[in-house]
Protein backbone atom coordinates (compact mmCIF):
# COMPACT_ATOMS: atom_id res chain seq x y z
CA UNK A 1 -113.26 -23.64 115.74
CA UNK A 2 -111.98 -23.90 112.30
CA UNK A 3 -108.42 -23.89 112.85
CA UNK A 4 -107.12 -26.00 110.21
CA UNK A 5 -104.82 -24.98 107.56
CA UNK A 6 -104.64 -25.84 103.62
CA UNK A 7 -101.09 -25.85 101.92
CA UNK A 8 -101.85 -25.51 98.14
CA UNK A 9 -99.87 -27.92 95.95
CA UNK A 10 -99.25 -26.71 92.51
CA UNK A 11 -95.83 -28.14 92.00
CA UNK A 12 -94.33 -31.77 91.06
CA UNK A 13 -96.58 -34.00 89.57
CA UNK A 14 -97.94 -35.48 93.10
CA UNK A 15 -100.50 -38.07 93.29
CA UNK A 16 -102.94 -35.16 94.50
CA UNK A 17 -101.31 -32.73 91.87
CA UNK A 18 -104.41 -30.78 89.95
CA UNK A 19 -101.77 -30.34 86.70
CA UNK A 20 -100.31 -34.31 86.60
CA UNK A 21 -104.27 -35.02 85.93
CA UNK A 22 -105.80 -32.46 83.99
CA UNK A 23 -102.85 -33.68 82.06
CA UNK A 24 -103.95 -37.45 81.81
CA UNK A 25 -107.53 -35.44 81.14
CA UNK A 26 -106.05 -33.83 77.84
CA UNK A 27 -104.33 -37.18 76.81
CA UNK A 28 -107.89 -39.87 77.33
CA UNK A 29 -109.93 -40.11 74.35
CA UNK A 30 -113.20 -40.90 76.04
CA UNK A 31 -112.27 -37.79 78.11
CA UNK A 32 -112.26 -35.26 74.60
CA UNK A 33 -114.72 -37.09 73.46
CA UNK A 34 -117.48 -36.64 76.13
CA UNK A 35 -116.10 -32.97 76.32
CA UNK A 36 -116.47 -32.41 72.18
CA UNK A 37 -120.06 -34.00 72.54
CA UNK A 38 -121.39 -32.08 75.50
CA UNK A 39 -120.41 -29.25 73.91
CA UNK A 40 -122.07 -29.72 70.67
CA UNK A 41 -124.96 -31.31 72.57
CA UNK A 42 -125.57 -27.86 74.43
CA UNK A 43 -124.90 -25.48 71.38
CA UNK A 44 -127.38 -27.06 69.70
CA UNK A 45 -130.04 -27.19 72.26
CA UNK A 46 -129.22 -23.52 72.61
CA UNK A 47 -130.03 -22.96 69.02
CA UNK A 48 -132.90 -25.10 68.59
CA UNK A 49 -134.79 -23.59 71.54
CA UNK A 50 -133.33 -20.16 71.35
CA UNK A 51 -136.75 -18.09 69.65
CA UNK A 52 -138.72 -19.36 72.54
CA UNK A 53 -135.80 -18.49 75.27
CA UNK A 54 -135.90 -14.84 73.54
CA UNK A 55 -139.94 -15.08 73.81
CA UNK A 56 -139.49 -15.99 77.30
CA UNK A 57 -137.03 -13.52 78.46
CA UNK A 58 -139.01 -10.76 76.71
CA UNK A 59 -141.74 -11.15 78.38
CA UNK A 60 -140.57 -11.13 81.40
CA UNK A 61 -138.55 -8.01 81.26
CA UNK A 62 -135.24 -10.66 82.03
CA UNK A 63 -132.41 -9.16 81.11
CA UNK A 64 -129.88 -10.06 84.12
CA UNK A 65 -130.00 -12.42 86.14
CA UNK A 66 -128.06 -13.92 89.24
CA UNK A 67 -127.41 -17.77 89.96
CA UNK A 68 -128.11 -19.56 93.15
CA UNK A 69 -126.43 -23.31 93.33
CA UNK A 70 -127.34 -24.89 96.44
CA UNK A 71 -125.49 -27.61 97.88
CA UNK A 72 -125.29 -30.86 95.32
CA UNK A 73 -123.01 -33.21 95.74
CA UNK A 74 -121.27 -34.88 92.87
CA UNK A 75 -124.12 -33.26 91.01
CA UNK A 76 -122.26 -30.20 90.57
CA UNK A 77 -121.73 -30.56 86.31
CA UNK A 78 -125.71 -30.24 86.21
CA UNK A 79 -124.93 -26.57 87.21
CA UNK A 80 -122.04 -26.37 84.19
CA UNK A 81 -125.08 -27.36 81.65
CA UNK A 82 -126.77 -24.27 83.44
CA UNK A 83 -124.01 -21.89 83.04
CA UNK A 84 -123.04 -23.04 79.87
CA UNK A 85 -126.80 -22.64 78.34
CA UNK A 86 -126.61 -18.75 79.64
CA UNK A 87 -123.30 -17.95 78.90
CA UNK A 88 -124.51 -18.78 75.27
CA UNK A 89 -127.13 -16.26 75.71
CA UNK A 90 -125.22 -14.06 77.06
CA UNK A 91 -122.79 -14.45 74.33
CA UNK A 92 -125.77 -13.62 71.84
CA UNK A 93 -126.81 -10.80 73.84
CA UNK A 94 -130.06 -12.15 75.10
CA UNK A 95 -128.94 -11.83 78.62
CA UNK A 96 -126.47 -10.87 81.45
CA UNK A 97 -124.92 -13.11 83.82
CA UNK A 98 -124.26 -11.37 86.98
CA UNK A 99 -123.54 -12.95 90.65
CA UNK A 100 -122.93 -16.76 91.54
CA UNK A 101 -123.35 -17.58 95.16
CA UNK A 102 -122.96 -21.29 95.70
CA UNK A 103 -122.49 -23.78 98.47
CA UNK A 104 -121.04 -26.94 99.14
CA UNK A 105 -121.15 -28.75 95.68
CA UNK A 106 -123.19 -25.48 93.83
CA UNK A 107 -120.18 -23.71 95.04
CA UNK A 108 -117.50 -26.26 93.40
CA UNK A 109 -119.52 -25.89 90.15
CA UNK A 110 -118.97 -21.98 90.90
CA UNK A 111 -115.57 -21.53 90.77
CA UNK A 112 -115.23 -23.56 88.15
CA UNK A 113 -117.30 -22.15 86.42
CA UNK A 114 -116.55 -18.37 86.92
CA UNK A 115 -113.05 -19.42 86.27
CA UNK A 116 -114.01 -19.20 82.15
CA UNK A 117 -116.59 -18.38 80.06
CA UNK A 118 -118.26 -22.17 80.25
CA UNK A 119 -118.46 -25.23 81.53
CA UNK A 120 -115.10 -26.23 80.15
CA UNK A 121 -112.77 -25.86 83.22
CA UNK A 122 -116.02 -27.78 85.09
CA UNK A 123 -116.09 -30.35 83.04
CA UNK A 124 -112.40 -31.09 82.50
CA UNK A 125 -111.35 -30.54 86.67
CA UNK A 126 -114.66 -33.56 87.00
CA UNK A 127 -113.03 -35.88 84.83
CA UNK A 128 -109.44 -35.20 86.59
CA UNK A 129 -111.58 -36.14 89.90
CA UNK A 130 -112.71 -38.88 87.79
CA UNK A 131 -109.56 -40.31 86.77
CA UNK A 132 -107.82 -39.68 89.95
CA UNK A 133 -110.97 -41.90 92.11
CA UNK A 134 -110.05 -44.51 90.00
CA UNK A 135 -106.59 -44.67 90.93
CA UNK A 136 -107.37 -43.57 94.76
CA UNK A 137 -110.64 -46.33 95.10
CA UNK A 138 -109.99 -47.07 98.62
CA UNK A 139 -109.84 -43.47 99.73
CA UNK A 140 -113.67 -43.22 100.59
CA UNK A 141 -113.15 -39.51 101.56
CA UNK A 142 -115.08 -40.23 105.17
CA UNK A 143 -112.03 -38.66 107.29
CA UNK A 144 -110.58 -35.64 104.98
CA UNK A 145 -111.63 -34.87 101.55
CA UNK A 146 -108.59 -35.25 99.09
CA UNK A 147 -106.60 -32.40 98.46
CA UNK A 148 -106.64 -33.35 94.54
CA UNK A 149 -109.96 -30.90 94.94
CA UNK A 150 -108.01 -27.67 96.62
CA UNK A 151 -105.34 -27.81 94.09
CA UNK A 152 -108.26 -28.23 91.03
CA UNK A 153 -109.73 -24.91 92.58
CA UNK A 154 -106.03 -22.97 92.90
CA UNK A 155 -105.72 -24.20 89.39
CA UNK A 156 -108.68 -23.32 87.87
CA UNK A 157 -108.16 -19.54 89.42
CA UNK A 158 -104.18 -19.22 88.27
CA UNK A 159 -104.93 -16.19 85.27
CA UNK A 160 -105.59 -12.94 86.40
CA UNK A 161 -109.06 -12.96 84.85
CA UNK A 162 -110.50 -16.12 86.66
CA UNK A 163 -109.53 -14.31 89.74
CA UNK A 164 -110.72 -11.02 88.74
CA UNK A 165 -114.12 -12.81 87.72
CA UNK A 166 -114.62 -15.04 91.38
CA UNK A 167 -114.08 -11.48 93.08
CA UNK A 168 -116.35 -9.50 91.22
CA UNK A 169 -119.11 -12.97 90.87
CA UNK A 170 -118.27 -15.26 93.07
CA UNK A 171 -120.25 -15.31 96.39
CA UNK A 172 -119.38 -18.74 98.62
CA UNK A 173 -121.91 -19.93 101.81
CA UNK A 174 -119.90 -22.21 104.37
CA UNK A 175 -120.87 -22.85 107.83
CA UNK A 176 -118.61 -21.74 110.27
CA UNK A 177 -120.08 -23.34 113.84
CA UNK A 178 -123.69 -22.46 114.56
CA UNK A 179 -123.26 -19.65 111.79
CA UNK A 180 -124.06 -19.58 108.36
CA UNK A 181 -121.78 -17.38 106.59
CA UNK A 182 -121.28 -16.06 103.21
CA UNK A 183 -118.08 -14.49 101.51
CA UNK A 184 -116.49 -12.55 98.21
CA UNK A 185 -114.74 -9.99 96.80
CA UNK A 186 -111.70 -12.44 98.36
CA UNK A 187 -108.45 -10.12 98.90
CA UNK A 188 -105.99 -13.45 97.82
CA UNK A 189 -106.23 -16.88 95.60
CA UNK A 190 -105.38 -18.50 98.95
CA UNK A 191 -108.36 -16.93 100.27
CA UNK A 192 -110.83 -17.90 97.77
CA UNK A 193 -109.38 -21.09 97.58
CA UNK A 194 -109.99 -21.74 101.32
CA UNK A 195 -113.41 -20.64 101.34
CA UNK A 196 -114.49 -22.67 98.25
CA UNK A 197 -112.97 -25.43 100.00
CA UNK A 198 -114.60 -25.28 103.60
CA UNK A 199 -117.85 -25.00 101.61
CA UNK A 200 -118.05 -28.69 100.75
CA UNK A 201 -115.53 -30.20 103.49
CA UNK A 202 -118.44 -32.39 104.83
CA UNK A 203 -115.59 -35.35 106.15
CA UNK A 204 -115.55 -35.88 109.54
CA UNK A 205 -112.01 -33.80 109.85
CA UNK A 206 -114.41 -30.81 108.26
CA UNK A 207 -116.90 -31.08 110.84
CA UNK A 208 -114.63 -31.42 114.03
CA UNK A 209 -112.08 -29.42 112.73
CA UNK A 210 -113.02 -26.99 110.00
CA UNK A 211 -111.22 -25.35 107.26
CA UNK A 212 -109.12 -21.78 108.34
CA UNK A 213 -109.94 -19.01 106.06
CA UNK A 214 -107.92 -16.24 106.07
């Protein structure tokens, strides 16, 4: 059934190009500025709350943990406060974060995520969306989603460690017919890339036609 094939554009500076607006990203003010804020704003909620986190923790016995996103929507950068918040901790030592398995939007947040050590790649590849809906406002994404979001995902996974990390984290739930099904430890980028993507192609091209993973 799902016999539909992505091409992944990296090259030029096409309307749909991930690089062209990560660029314009980079280069808006209110862009760095909401990054440099939600930064601070989640370093220091770290550190303010961080005796009672270790408390918690403690008594628990927590000392790794694995994340579960379900599907979200454009709610996805919730999920980067998340991973931000315990990649802090797990900077500090305080805890381990192992597995991500995410679907539909929690699994957009996921590769972004796993991609670095925060919610940085997240947060910039949102505000490229961002940017690039405002220039694209009568595309209301009903018949295909945009391919600006395939080429944010091959992007975010270019360095061998972003790889490395969605094959050794990153766990991806898609529908494929009547079947739920659930993949990692992806052999390829094109691969990964695929199956992140036919996890939240909900357009009516997704449904009829699906998204071929390899």
């Amino acid at each position: 059934d799902h016999t539909k094939s992505i091409d992944i554009i990296m090259l030029g500076r096409s309307n749909d190009s991930a690089i062209y607006w990560l660029d314009q990203v980079a280069n808006n003010k209110e862009c760095q500025g909401r990054l440099t804020s939600l930064q601070k704003f989640c370093q220091d909620a770290v550190n303010q709350a961080q005796p009672r986190i270790q408390q918690n923790l403690k008594e628990h016995s927590i000392q790794e943990i694995d994340i579960l996103w379900k599907g979200c929507g454009y709610n996805g950068p919730a999920c980067g406060g998340q991973y931000d918040v315990l990649m802090q901790l797990q900077s500090k030592g305080l805890l381990k974060v192992n597995r991500i398995m995410g679907a539909s939007g929690g699994a957009c947040s996921a590769i972004f995520c796993l991609a670095s050590t925060g919610a940085q790649i997240m947060l910039q590849s949102y505000m490229a969306y961002v940017l690039w809906k405002r220039h694209h406002w009568w595309n209301l994404e009903v018949m295909q989603a945009p391919p600006v979001w395939t080429n944010l995902y091959a992007n975010s996974i270019e360095s061998e460690q972003a790889f490395t990390n969605l094959q050794q984290q990153g766990w991806v739930a898609f529908r494929s017919g009547f079947t739920n099904t659930v993949l990692h430890n992806f052999v390829s980028r094109q691969q990964c890339v695929q199956a992140y993507t036919a996890s939240g192609e909900l357009s009516v091209s997704g449904l009829m036609r699906g998204i071929q993973v390899d």
